[in-house]
N, C-alpha and C. Protein backbone atom coordinates (compact mmCIF):
# COMPACT_ATOMS: atom_id res chain seq x y z
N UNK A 1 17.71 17.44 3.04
CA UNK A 1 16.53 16.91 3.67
C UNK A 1 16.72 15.40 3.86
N UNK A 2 16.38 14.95 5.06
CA UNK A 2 16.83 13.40 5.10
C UNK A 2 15.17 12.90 4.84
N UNK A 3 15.59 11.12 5.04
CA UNK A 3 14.32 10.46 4.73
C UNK A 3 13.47 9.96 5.51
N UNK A 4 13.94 10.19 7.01
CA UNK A 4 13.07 10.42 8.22
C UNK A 4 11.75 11.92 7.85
N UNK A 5 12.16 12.85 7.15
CA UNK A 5 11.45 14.13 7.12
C UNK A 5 10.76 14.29 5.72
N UNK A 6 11.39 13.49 4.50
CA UNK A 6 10.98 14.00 3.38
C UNK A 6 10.60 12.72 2.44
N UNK A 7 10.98 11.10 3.47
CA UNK A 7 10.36 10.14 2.29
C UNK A 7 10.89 10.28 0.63
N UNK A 8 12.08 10.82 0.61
CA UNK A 8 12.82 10.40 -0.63
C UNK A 8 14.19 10.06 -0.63
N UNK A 9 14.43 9.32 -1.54
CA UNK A 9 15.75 8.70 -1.51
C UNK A 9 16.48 9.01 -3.14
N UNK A 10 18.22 8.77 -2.78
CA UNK A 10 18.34 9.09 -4.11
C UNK A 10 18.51 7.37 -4.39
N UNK A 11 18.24 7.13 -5.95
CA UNK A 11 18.73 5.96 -6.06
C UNK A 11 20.21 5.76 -6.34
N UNK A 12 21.09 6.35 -6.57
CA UNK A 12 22.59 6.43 -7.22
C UNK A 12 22.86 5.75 -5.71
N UNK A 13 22.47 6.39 -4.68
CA UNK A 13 22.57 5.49 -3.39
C UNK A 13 22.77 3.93 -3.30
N UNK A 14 21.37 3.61 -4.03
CA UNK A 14 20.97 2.20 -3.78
C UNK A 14 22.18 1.70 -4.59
N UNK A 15 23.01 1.96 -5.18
CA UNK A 15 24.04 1.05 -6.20
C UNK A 15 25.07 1.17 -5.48
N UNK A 16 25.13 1.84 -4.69
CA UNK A 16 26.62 1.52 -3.46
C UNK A 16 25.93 0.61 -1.88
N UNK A 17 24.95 0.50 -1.76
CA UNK A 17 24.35 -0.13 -0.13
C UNK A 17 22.69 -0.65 -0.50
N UNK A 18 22.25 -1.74 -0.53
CA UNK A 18 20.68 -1.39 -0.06
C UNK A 18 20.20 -0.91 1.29
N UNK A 19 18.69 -0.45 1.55
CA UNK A 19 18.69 -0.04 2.34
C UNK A 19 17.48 -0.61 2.99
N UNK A 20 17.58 -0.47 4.25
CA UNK A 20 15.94 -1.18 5.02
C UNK A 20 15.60 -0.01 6.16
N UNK A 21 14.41 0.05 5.68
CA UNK A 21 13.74 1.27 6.32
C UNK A 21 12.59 0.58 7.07
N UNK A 22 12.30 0.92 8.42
CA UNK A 22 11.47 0.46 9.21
C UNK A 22 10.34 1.52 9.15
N UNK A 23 9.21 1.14 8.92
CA UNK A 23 8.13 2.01 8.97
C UNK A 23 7.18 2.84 10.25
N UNK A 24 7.75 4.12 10.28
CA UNK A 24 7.42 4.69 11.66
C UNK A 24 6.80 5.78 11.89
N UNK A 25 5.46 5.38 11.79
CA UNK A 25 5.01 7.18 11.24
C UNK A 25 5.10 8.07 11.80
N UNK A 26 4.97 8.06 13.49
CA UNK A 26 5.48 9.31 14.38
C UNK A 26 6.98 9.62 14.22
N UNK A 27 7.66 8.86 13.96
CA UNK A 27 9.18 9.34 13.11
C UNK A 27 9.46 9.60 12.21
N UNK A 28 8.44 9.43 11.05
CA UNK A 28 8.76 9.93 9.51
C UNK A 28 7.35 10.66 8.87
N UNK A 29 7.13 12.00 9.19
CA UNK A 29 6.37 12.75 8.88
C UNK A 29 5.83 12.76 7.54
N UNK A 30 6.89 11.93 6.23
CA UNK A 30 6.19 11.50 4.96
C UNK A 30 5.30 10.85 5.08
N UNK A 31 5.22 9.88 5.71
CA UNK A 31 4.18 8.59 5.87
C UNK A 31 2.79 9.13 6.24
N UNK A 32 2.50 10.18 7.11
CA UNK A 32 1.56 10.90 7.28
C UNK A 32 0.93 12.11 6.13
N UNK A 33 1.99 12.25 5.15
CA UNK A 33 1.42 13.13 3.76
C UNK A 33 0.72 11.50 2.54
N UNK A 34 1.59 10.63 2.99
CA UNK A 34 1.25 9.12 2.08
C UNK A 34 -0.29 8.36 3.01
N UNK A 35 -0.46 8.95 4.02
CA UNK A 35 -1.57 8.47 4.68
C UNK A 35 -3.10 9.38 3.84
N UNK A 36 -2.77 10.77 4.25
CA UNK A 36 -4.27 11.51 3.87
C UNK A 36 -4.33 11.56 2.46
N UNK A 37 -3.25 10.99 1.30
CA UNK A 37 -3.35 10.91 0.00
C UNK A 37 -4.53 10.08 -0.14
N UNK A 38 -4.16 8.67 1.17
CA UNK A 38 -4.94 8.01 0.44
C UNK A 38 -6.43 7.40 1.66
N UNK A 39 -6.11 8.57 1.69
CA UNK A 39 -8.05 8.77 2.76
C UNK A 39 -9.34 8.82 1.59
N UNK A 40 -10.21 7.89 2.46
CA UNK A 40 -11.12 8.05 1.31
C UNK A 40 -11.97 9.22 1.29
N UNK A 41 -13.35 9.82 0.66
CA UNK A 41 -13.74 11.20 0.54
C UNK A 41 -14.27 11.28 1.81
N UNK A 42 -14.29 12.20 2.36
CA UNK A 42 -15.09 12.80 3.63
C UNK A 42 -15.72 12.57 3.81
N UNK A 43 -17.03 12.00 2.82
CA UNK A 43 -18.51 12.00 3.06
C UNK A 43 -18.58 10.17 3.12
N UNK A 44 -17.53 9.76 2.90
CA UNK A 44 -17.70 8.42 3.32
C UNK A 44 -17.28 7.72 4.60
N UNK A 45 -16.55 8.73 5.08
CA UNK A 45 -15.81 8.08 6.68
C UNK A 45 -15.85 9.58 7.37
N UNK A 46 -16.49 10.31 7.09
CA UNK A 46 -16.72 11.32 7.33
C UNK A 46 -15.58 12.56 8.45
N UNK A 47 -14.63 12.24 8.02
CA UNK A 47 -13.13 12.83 8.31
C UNK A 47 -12.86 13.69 7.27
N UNK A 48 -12.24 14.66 7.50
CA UNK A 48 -11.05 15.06 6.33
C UNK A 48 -9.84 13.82 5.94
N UNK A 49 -8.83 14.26 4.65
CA UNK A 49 -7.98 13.55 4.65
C UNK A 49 -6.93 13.34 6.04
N UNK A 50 -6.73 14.72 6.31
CA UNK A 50 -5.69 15.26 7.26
C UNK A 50 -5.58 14.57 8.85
N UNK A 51 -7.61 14.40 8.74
CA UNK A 51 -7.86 13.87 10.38
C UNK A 51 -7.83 12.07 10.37
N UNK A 52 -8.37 12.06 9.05
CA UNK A 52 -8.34 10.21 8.99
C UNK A 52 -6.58 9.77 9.15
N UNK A 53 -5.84 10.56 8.39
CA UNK A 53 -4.57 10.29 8.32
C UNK A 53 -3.83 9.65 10.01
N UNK A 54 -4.50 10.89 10.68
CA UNK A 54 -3.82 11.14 11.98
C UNK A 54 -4.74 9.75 13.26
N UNK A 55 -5.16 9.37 12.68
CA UNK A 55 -6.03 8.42 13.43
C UNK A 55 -5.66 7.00 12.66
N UNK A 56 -4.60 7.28 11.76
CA UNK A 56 -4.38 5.51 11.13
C UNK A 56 -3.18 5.38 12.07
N UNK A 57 -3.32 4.01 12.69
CA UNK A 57 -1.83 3.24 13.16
C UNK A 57 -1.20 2.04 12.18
N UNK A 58 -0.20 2.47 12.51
CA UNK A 58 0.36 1.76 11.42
C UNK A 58 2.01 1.27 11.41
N UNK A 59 2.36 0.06 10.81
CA UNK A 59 3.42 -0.38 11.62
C UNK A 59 4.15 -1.27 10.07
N UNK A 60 5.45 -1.21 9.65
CA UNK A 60 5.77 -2.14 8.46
C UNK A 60 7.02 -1.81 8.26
N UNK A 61 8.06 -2.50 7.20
CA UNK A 61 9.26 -2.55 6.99
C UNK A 61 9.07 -2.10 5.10
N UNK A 62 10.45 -1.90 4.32
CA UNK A 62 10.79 -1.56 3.16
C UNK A 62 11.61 -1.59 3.32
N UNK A 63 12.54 -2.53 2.16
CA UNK A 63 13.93 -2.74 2.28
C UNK A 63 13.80 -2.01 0.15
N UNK A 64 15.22 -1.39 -0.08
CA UNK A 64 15.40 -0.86 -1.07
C UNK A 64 16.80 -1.58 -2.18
N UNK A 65 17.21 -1.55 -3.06
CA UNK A 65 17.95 -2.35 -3.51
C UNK A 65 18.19 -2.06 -5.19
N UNK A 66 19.30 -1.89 -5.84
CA UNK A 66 19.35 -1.79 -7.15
C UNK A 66 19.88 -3.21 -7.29
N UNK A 67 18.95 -3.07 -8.80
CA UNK A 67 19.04 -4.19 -9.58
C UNK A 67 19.21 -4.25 -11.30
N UNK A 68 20.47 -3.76 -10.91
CA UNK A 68 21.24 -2.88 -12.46
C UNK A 68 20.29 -3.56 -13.51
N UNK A 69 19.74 -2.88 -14.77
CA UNK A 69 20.06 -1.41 -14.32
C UNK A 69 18.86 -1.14 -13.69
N UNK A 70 17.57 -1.58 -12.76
CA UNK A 70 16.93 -1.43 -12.36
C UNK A 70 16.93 -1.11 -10.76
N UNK A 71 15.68 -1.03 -10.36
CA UNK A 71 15.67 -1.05 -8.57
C UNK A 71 14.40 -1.79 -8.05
N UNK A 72 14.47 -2.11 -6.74
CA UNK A 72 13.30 -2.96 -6.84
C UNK A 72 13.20 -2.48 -5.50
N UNK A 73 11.83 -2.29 -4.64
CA UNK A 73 11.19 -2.02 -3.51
C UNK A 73 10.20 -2.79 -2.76
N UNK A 74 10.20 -3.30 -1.68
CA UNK A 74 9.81 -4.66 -1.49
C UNK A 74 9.58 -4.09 0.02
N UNK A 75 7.79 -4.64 0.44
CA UNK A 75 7.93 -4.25 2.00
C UNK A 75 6.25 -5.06 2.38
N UNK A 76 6.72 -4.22 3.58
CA UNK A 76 4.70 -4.75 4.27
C UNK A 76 4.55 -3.85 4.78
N UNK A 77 3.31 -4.54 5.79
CA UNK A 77 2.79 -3.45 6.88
C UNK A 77 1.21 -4.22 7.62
N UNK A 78 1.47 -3.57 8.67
CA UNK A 78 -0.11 -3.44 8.94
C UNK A 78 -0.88 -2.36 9.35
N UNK A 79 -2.08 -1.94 9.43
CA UNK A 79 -2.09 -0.55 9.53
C UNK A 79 -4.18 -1.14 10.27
N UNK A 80 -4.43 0.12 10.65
CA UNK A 80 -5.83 -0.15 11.21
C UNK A 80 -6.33 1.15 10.59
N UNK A 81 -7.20 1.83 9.87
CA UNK A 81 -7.71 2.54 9.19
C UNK A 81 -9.25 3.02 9.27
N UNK A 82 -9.53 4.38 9.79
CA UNK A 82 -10.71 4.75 9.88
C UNK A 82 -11.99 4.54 8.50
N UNK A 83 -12.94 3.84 8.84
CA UNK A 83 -13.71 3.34 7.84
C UNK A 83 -15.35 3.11 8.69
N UNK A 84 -16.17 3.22 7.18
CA UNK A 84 -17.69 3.04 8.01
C UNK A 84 -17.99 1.49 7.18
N UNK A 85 -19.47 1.32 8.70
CA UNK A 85 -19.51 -0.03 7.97
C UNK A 85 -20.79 0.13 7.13
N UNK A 86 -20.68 -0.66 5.80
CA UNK A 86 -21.57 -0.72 4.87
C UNK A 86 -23.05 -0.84 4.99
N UNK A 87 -23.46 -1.39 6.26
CA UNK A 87 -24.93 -1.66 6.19
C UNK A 87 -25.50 -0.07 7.42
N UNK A 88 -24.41 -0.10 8.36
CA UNK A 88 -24.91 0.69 9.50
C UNK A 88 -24.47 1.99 9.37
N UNK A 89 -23.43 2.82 8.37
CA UNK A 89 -22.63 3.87 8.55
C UNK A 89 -21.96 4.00 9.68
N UNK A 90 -21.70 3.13 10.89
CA UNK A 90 -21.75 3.29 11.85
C UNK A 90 -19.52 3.12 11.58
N UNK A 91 -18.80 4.30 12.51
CA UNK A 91 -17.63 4.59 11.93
C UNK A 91 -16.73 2.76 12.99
N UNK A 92 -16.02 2.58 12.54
CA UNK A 92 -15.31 1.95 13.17
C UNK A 92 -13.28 1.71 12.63
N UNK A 93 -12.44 0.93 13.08
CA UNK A 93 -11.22 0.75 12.41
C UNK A 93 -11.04 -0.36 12.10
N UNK A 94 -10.50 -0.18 10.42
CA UNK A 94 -10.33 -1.60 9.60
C UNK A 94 -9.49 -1.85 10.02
N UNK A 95 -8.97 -3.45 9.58
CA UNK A 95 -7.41 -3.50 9.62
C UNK A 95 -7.39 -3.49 8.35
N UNK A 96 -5.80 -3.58 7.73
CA UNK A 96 -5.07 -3.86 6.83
C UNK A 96 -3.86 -4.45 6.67
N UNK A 97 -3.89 -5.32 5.89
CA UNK A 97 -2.28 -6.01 5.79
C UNK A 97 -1.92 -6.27 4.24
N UNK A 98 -0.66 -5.75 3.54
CA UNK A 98 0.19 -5.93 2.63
C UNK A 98 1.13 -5.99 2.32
N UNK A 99 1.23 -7.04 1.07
CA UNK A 99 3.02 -6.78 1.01
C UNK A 99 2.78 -6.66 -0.55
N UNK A 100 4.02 -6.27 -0.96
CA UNK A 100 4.34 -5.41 -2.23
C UNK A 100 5.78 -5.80 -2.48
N UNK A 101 5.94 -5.70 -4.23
CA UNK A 101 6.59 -5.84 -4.75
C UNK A 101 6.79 -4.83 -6.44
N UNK A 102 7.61 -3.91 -6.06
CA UNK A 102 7.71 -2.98 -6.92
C UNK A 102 9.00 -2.78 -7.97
N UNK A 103 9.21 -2.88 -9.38
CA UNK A 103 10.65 -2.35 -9.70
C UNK A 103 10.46 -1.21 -9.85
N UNK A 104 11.55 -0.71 -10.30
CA UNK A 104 11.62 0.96 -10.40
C UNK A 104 13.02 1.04 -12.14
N UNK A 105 12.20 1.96 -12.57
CA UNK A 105 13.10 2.06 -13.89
C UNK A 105 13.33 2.89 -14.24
N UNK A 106 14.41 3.87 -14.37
CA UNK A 106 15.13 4.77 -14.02
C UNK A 106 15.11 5.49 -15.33
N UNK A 107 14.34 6.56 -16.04
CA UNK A 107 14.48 6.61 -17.81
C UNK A 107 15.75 7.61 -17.75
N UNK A 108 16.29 7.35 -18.77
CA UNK A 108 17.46 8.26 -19.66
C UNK A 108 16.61 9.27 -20.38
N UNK A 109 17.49 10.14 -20.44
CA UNK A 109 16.91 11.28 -21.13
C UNK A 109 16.57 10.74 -22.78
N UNK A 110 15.07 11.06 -23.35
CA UNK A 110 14.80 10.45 -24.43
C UNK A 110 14.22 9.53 -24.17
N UNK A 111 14.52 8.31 -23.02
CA UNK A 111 13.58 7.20 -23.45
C UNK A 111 12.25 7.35 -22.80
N UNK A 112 11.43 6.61 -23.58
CA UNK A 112 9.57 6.27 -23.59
C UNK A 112 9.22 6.00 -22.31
N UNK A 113 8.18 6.31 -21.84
CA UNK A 113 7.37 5.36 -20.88
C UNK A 113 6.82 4.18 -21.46
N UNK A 114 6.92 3.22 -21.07
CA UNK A 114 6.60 2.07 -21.67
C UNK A 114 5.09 1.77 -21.16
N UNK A 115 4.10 1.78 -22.56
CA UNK A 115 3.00 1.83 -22.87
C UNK A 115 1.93 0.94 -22.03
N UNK A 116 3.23 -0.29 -21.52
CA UNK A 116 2.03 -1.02 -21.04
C UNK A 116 1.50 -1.05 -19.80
N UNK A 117 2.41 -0.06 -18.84
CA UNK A 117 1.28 0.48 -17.81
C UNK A 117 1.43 -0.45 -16.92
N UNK A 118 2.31 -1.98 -16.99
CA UNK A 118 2.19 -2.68 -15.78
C UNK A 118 2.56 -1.81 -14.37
N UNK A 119 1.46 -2.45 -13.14
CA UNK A 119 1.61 -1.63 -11.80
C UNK A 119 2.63 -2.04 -11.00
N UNK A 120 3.57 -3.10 -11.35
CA UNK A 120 4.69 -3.31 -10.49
C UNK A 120 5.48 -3.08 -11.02
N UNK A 121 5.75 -1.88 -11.98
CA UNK A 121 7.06 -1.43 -12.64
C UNK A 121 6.50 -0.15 -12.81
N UNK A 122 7.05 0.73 -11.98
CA UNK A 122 7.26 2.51 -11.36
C UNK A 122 8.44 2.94 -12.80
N UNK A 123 7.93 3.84 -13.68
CA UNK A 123 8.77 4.85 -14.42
C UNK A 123 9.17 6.06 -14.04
N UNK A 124 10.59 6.09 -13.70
CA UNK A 124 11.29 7.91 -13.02
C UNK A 124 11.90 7.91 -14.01
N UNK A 125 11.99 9.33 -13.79
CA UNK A 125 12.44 10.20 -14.72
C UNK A 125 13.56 11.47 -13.69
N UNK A 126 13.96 11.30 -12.39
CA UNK A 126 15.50 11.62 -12.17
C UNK A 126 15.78 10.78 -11.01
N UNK A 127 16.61 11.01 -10.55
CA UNK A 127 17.37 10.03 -9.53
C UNK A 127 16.94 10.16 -8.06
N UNK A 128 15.42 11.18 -8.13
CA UNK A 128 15.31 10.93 -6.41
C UNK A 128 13.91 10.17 -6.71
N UNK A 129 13.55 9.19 -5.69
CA UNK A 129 12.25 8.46 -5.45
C UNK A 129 11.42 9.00 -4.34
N UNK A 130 10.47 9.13 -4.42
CA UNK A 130 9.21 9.50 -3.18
C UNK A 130 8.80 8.31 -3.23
N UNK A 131 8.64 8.09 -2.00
CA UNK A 131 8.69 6.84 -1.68
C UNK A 131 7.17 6.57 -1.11
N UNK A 132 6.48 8.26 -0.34
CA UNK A 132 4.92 7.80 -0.08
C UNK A 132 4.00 7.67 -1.28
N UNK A 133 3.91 7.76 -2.39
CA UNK A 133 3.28 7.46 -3.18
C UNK A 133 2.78 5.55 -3.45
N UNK A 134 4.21 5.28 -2.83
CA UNK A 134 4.01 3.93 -2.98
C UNK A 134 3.11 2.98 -2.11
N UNK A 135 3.50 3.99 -0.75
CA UNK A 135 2.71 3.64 0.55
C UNK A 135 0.80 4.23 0.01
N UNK A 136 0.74 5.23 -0.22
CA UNK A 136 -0.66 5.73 -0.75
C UNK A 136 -1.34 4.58 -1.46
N UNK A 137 -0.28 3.95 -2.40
CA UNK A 137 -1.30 3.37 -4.08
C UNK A 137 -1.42 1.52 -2.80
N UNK A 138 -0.28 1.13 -1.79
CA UNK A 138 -0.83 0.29 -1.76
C UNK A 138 -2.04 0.30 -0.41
N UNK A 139 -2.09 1.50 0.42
CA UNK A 139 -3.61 1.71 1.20
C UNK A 139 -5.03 1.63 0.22
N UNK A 140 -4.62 1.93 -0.86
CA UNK A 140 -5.82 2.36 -2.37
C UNK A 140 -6.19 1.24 -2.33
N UNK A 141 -5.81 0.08 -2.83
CA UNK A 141 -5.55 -0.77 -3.45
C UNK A 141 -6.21 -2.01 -2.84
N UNK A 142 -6.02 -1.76 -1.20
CA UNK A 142 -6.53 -2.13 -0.53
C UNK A 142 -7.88 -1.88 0.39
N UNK A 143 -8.39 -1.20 -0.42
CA UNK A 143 -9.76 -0.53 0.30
C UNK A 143 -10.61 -1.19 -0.56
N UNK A 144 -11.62 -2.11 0.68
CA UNK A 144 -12.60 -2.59 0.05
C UNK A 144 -13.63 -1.82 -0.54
N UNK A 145 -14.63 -2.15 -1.39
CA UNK A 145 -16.01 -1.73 -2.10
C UNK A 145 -16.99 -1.69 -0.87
N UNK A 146 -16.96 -2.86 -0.05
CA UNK A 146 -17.77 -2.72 0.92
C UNK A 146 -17.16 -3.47 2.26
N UNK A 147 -17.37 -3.27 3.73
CA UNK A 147 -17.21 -3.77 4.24
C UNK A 147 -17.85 -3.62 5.96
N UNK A 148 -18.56 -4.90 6.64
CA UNK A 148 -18.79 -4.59 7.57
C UNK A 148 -18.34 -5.38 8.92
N UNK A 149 -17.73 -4.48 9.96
CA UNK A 149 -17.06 -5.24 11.12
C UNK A 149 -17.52 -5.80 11.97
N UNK A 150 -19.63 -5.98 11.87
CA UNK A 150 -20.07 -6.50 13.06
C UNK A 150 -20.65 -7.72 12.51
N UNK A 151 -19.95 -8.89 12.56
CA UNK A 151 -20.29 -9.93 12.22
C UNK A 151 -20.37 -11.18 13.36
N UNK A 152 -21.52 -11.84 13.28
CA UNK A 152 -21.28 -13.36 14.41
C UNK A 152 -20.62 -14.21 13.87
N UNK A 153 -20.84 -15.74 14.54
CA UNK A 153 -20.08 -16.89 14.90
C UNK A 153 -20.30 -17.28 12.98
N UNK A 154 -21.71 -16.88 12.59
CA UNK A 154 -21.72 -17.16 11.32
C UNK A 154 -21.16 -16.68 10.17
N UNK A 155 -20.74 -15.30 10.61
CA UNK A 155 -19.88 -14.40 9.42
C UNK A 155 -21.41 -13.68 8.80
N UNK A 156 -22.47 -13.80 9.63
CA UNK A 156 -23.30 -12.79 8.63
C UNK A 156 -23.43 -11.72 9.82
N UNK A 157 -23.60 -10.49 9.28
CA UNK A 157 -23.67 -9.16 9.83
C UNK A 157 -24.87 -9.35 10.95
N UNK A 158 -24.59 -8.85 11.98
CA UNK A 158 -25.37 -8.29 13.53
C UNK A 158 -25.42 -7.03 12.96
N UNK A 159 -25.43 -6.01 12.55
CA UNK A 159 -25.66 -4.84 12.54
C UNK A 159 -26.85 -4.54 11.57
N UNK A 160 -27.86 -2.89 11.91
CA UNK A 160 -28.86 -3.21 10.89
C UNK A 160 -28.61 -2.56 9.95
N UNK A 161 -29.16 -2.48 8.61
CA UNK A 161 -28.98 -1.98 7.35
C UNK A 161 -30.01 -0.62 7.63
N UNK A 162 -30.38 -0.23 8.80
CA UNK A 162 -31.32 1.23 8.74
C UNK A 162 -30.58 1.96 8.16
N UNK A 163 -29.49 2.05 8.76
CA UNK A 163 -28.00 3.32 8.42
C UNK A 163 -28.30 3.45 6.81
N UNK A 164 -27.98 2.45 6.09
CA UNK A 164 -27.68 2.69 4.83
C UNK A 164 -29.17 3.32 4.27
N UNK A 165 -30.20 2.31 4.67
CA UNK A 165 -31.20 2.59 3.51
C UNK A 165 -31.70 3.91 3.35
N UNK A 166 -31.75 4.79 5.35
CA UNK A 166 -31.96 5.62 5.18
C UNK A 166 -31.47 6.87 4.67
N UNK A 167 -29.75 6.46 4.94
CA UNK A 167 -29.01 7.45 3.92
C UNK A 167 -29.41 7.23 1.55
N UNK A 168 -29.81 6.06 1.92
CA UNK A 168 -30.29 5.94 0.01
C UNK A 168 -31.44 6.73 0.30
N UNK A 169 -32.38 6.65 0.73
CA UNK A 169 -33.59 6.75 0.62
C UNK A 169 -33.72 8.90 0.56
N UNK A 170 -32.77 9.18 1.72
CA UNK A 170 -32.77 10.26 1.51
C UNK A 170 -31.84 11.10 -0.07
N UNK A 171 -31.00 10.51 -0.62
CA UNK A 171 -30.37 10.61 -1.44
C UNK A 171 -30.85 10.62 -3.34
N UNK A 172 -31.51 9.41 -2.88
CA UNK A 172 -32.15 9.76 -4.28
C UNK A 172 -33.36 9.69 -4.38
N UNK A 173 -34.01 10.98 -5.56
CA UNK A 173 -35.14 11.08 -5.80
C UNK A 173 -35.92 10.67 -6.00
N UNK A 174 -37.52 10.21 -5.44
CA UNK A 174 -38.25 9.54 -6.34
C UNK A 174 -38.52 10.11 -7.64
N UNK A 175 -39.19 9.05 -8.56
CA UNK A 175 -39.79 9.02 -9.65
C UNK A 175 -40.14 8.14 -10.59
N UNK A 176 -41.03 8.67 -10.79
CA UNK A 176 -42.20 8.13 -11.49
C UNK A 176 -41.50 6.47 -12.96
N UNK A 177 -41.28 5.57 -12.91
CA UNK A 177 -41.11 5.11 -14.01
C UNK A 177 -41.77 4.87 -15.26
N UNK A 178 -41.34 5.08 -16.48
CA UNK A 178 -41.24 4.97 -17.53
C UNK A 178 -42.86 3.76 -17.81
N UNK A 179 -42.26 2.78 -17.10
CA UNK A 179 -43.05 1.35 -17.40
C UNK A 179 -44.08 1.24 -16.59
N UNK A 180 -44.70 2.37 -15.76
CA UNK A 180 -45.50 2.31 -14.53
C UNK A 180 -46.87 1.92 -15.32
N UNK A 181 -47.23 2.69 -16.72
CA UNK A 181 -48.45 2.53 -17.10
C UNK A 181 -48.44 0.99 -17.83
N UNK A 182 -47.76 0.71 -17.97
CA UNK A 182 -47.53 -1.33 -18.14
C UNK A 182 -48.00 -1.36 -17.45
N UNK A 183 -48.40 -1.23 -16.10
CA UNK A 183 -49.09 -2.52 -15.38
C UNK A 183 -50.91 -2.09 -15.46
N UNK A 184 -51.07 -1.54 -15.94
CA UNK A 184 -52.71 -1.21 -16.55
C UNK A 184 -53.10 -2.56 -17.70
N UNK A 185 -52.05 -2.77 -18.53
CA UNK A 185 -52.82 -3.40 -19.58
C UNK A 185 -52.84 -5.12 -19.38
N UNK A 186 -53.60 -5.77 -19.48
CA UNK A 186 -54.06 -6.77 -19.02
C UNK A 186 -53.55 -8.08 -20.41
N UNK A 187 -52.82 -9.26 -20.33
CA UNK A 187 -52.38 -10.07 -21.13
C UNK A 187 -53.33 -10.86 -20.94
N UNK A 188 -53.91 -11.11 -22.75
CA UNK A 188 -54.85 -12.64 -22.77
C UNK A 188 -53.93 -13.57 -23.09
N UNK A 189 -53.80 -14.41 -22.43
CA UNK A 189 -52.47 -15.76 -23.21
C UNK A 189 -53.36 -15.96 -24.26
N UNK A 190 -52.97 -16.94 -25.02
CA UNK A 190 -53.41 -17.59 -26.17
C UNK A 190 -53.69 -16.38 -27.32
N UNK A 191 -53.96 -14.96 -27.24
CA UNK A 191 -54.66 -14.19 -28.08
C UNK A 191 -52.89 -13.90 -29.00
N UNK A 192 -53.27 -13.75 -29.85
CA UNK A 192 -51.99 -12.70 -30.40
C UNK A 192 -52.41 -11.55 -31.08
């Protein structure tokens, strides 16, 4: 299986050549399984993974490289990504731009994952790499909490917040609070 079709590489490779891979998603059908990984839920951009995937453009480089006894993975991109905007639900395309810097550490049979979990040091455990996982965690990574694309000369939003409130409003239940009968009882200052 080559890495136009399957997005993995061996590393025993990388210690005889590095390699630079141009990022092409209508040419490398991985990039499109590393796209709908990292689609957000349906009910927020209201796509499947499969359809948001197929509607991202997207354009970047990855160059590959051992770095005895390690490996290191290093790239960008830019990509435009189906997304709603926060005040209006109203669907539109983000952009995105990143670059990354990853090692890769190759375990021997027996040794630990090392506990501390840093995110720019990838633990394998045999000699082939998938390489869309990497592309997935940095689309993740990069998805804002909130964001909206109709903004003026001032940077504050033109669009209205109906979208949202009425999606809250339908969403959660009223009820009654706890503290409602507080506002019956009447404070004398000075009394204790």
């Amino acid at each position: 299986m080559s890495l136009q079709t399957s997005g993995k590489i061996n590393l025993k490779q990388l210690e005889k050549q590095s390699l630079e891979i141009e990022l092409l998603p209508q040419e490398q059908k991985w990039l499109m399984r590393a796209f709908a990984e990292a689609a957000p839920s349906a009910e927020l951009v209201g796509l499947e993974p499969e359809e948001w995937a197929a509607r991202v453009t997207f354009s970047g480089q990855m160059s590959l490289q051992a770095l005895k006894p390690d490996y290191m993975v290093r790239g960008s991109f830019t990509a435009q990504v189906p997304s709603a905007c926060s005040r209006c639900l109203e669907p539109f395309m983000a952009e995105r731009e990143g670059e990354f810097q990853i090692f890769i550490k190759r375990l021997e049979r027996g040794d630990e994952r090392d506990p501390s979990d840093d995110p720019d040091y990838w633990m394998v455990d045999s000699d082939e790499l998938d390489l869309a996982p990497i592309i997935t965690e940095q689309l993740v990574v990069l998805e804002p909490i909130a964001e909206s694309p109709h903004t003026g000369d001032d940077g504050e939003p033109t669009c209205s917040d109906e979208g949202l409130s009425t999606a809250a409003a339908e969403d959660v239940p009223t009820t009654n609070s706890p503290f409602a009968a507080l506002a019956g009882f009447k404070v004398n200052p000075g009394k204790n």
